[in-house]
PDB file of N, CA and C in Angstrom:
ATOM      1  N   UNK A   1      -5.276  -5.665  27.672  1.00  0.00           N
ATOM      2  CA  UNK A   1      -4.611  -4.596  26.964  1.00  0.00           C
ATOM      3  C   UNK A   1      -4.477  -4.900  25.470  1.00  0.00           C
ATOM      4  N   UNK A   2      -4.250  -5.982  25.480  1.00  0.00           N
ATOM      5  CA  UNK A   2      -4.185  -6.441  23.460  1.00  0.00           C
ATOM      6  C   UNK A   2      -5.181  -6.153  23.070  1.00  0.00           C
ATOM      7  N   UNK A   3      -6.626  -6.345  23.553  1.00  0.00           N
ATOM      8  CA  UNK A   3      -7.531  -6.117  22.682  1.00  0.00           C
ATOM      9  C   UNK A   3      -7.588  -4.543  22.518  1.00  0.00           C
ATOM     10  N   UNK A   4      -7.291  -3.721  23.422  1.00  0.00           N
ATOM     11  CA  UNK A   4      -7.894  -2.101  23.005  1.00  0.00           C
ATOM     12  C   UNK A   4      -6.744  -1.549  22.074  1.00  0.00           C
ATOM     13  N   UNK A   5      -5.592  -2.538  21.891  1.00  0.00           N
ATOM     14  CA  UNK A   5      -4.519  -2.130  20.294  1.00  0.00           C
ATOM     15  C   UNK A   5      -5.283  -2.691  19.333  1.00  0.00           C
ATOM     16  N   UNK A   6      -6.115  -3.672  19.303  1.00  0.00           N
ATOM     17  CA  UNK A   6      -6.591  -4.070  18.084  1.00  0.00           C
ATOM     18  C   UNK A   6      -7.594  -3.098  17.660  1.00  0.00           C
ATOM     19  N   UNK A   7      -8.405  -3.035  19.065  1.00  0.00           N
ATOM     20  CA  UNK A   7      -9.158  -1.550  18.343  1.00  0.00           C
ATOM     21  C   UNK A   7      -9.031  -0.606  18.048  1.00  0.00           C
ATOM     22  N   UNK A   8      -7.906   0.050  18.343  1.00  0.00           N
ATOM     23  CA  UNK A   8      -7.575   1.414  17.896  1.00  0.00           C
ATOM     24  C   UNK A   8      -6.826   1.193  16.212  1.00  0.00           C
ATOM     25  N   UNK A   9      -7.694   2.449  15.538  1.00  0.00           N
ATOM     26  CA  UNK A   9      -7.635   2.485  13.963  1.00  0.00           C
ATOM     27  C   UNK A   9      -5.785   2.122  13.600  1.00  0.00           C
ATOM     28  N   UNK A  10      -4.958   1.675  12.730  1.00  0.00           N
ATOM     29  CA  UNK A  10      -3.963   1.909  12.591  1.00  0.00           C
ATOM     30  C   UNK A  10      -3.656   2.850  11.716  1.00  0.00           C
ATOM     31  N   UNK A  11      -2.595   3.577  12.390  1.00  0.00           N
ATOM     32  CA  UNK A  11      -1.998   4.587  11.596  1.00  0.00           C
ATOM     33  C   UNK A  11      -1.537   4.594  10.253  1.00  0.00           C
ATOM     34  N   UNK A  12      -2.012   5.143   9.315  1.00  0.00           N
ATOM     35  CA  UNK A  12      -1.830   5.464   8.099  1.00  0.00           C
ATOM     36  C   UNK A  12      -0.282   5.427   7.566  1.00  0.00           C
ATOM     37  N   UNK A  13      -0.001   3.860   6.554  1.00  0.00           N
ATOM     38  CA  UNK A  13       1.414   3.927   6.237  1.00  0.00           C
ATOM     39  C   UNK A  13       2.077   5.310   5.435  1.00  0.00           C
ATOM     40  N   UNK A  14       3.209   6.079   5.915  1.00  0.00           N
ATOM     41  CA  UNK A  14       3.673   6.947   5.009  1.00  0.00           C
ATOM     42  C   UNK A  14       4.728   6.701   4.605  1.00  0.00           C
ATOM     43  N   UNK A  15       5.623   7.549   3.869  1.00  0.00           N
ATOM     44  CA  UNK A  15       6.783   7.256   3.896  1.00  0.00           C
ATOM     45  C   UNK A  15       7.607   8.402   3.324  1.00  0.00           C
ATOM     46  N   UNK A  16       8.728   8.572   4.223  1.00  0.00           N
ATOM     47  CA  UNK A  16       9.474   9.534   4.051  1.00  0.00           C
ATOM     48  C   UNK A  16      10.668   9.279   2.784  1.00  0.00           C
ATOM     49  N   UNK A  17      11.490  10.167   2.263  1.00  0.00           N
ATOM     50  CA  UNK A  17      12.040   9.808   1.141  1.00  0.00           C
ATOM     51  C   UNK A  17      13.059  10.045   2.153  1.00  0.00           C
ATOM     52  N   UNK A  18      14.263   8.899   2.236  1.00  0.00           N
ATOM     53  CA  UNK A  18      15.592   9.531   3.434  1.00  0.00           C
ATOM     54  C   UNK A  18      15.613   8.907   4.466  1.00  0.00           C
ATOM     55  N   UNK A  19      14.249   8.810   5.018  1.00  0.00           N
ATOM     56  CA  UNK A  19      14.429   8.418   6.495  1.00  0.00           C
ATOM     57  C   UNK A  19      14.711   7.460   6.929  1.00  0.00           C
ATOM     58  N   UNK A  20      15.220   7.147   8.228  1.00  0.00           N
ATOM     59  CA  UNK A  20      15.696   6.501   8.503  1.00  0.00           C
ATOM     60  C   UNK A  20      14.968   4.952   8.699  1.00  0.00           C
ATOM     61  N   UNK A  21      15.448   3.800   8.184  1.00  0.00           N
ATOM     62  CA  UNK A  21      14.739   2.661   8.066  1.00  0.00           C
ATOM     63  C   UNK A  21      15.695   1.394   9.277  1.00  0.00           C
ATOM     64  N   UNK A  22      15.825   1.716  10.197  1.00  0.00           N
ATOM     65  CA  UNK A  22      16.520   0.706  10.784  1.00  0.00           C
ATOM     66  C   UNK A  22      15.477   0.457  12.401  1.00  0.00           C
ATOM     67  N   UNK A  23      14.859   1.578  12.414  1.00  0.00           N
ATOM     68  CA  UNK A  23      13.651   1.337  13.147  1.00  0.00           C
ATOM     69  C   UNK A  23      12.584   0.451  13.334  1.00  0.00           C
ATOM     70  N   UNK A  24      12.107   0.445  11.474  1.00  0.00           N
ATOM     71  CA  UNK A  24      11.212  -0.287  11.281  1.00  0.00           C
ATOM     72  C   UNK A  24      11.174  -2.123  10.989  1.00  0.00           C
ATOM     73  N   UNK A  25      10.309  -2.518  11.095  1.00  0.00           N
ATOM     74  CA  UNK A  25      10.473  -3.694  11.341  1.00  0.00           C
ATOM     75  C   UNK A  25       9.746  -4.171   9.821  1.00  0.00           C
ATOM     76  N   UNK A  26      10.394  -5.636   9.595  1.00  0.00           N
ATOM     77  CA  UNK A  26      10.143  -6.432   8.303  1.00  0.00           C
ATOM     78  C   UNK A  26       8.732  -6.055   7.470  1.00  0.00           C
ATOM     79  N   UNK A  27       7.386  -6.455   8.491  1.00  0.00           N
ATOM     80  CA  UNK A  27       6.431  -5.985   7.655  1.00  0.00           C
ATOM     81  C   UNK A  27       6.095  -4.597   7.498  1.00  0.00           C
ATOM     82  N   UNK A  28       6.832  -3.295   8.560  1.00  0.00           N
ATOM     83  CA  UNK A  28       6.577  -2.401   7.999  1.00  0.00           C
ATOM     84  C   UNK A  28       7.198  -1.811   6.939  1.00  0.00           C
ATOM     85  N   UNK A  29       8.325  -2.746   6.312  1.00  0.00           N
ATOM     86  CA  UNK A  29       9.329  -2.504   5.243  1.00  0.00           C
ATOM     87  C   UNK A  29       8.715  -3.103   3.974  1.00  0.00           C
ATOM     88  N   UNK A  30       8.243  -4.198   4.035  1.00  0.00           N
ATOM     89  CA  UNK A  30       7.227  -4.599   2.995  1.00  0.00           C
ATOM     90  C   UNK A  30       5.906  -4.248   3.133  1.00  0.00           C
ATOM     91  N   UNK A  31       5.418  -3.246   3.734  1.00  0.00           N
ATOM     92  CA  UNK A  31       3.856  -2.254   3.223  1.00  0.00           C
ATOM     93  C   UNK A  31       4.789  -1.071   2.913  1.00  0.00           C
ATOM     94  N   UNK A  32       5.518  -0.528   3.151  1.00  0.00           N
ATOM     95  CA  UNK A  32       6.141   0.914   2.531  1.00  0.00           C
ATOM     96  C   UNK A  32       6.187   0.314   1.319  1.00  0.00           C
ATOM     97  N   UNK A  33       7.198  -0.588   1.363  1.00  0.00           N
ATOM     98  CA  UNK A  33       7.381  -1.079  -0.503  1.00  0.00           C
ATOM     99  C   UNK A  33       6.399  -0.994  -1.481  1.00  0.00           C
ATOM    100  N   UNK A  34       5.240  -2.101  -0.660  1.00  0.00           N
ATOM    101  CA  UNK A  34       3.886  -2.291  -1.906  1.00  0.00           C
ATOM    102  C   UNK A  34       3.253  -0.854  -1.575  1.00  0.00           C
ATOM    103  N   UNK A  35       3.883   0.360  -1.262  1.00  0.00           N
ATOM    104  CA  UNK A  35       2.779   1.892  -0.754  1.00  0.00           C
ATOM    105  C   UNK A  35       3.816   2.557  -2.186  1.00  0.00           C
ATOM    106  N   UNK A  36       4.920   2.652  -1.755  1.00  0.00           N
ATOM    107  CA  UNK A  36       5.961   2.645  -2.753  1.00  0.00           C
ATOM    108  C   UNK A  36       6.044   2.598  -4.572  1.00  0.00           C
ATOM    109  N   UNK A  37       5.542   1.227  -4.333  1.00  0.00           N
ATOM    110  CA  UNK A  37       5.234   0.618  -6.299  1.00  0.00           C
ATOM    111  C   UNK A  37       3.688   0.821  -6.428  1.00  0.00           C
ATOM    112  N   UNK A  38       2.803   1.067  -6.089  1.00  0.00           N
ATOM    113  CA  UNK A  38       1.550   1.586  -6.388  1.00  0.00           C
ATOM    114  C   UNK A  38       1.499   3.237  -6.121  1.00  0.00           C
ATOM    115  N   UNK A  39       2.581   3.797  -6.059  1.00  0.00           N
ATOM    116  CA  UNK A  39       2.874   5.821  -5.953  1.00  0.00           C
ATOM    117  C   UNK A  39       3.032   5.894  -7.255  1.00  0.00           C
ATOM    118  N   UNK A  40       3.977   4.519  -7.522  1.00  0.00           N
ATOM    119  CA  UNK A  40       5.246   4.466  -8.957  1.00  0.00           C
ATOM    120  C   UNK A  40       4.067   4.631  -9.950  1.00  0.00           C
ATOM    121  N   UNK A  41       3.497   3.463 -10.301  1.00  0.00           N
ATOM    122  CA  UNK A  41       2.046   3.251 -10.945  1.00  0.00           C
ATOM    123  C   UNK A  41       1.513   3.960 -11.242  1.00  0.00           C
ATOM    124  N   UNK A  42       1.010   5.026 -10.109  1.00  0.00           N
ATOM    125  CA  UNK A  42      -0.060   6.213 -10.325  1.00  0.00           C
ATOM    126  C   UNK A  42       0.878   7.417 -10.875  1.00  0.00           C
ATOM    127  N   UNK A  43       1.929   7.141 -10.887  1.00  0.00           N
ATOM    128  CA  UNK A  43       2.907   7.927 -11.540  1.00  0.00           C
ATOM    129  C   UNK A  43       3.321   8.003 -12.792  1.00  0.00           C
ATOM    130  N   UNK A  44       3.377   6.858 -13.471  1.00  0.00           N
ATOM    131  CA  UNK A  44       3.673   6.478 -14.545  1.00  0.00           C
ATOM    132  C   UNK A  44       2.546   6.534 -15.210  1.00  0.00           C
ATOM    133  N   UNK A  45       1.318   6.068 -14.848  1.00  0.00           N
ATOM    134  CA  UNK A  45       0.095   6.274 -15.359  1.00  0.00           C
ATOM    135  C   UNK A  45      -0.437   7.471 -15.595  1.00  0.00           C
ATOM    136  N   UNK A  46      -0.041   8.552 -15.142  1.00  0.00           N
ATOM    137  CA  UNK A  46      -0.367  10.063 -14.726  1.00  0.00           C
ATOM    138  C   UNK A  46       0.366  10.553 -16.159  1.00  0.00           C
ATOM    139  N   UNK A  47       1.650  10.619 -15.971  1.00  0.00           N
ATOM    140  CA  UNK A  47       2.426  10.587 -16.668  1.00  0.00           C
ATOM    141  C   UNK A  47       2.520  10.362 -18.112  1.00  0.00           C
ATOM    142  N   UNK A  48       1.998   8.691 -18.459  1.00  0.00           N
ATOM    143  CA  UNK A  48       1.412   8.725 -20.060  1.00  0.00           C
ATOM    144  C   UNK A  48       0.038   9.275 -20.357  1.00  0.00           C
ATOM    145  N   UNK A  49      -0.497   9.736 -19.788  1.00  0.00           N
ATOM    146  CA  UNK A  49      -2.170  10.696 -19.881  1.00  0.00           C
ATOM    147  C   UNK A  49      -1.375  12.113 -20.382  1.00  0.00           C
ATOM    148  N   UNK A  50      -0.318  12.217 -19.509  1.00  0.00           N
ATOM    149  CA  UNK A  50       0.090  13.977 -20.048  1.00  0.00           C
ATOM    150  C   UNK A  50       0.706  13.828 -21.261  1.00  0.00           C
ATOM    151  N   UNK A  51       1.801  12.643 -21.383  1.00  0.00           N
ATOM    152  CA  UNK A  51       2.362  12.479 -22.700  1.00  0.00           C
ATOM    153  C   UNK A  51       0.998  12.416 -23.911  1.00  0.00           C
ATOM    154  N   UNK A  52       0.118  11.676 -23.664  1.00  0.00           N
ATOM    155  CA  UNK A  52      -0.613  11.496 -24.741  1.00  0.00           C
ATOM    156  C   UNK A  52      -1.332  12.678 -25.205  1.00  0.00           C
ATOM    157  N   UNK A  53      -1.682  13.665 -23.756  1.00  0.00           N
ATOM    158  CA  UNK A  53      -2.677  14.963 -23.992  1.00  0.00           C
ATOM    159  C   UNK A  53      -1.758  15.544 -24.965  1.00  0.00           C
ATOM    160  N   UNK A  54      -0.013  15.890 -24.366  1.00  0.00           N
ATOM    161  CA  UNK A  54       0.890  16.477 -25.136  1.00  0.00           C
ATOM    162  C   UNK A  54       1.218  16.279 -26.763  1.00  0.00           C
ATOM    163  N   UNK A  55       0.991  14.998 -26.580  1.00  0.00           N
ATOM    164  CA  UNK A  55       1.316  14.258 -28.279  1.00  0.00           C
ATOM    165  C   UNK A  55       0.146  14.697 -29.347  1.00  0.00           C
ATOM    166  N   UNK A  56      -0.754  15.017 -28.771  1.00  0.00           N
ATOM    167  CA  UNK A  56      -2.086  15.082 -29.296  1.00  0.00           C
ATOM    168  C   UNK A  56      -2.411  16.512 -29.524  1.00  0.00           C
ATOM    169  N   UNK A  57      -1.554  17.299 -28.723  1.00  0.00           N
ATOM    170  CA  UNK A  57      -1.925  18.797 -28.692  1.00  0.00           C
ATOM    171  C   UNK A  57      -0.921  19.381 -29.989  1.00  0.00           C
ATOM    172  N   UNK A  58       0.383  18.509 -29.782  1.00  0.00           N
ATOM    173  CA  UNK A  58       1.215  18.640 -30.797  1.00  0.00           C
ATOM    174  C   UNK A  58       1.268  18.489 -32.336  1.00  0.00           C
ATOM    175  N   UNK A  59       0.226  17.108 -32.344  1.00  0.00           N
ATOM    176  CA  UNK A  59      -0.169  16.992 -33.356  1.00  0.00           C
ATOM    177  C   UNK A  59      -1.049  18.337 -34.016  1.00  0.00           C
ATOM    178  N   UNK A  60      -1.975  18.320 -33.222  1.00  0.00           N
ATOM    179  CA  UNK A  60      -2.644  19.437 -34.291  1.00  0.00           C
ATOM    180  C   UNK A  60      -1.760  20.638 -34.885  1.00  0.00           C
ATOM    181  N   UNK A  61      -1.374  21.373 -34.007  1.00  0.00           N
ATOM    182  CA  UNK A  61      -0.334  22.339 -34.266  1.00  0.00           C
ATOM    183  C   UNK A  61       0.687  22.504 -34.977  1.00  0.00           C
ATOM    184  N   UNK A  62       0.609  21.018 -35.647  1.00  0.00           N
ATOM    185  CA  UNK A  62       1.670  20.657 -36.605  1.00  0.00           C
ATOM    186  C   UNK A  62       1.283  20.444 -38.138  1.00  0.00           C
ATOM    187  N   UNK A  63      -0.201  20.058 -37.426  1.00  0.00           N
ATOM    188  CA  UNK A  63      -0.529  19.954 -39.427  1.00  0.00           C
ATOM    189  C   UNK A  63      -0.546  20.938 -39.972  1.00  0.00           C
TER     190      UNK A  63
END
């Protein structure tokens, strides 16, 4: 029986904003985390692309 869990694909980490975390167990609390700070990342990174498009759009409109 262990081996046909190893073969089956694992389910895709998600993560709910709220939910309840007393379920999950240690390493699934540290892959939410590192799923977590690489959302943050692509967030922040996203984020200074619009600031810069914005800063840049502003500029012209200003000279």
């Amino acid at each position: 029986m262990a081996f046909e869990d190893e073969d089956r694909p694992r389910k895709k980490i998600t993560h709910e904003i709220g939910q309840d975390l007393s379920l999950l167990s240690l390493e699934e609390l540290t892959e939410r985390i590192a799923l977590l700070h690489s959302e943050i990342a692509r967030l922040e990174e996203a984020a200074g692309k619009k600031r810069a498009s914005r800063d840049a759009a502003n500029s012209i409109f200003k000279s």
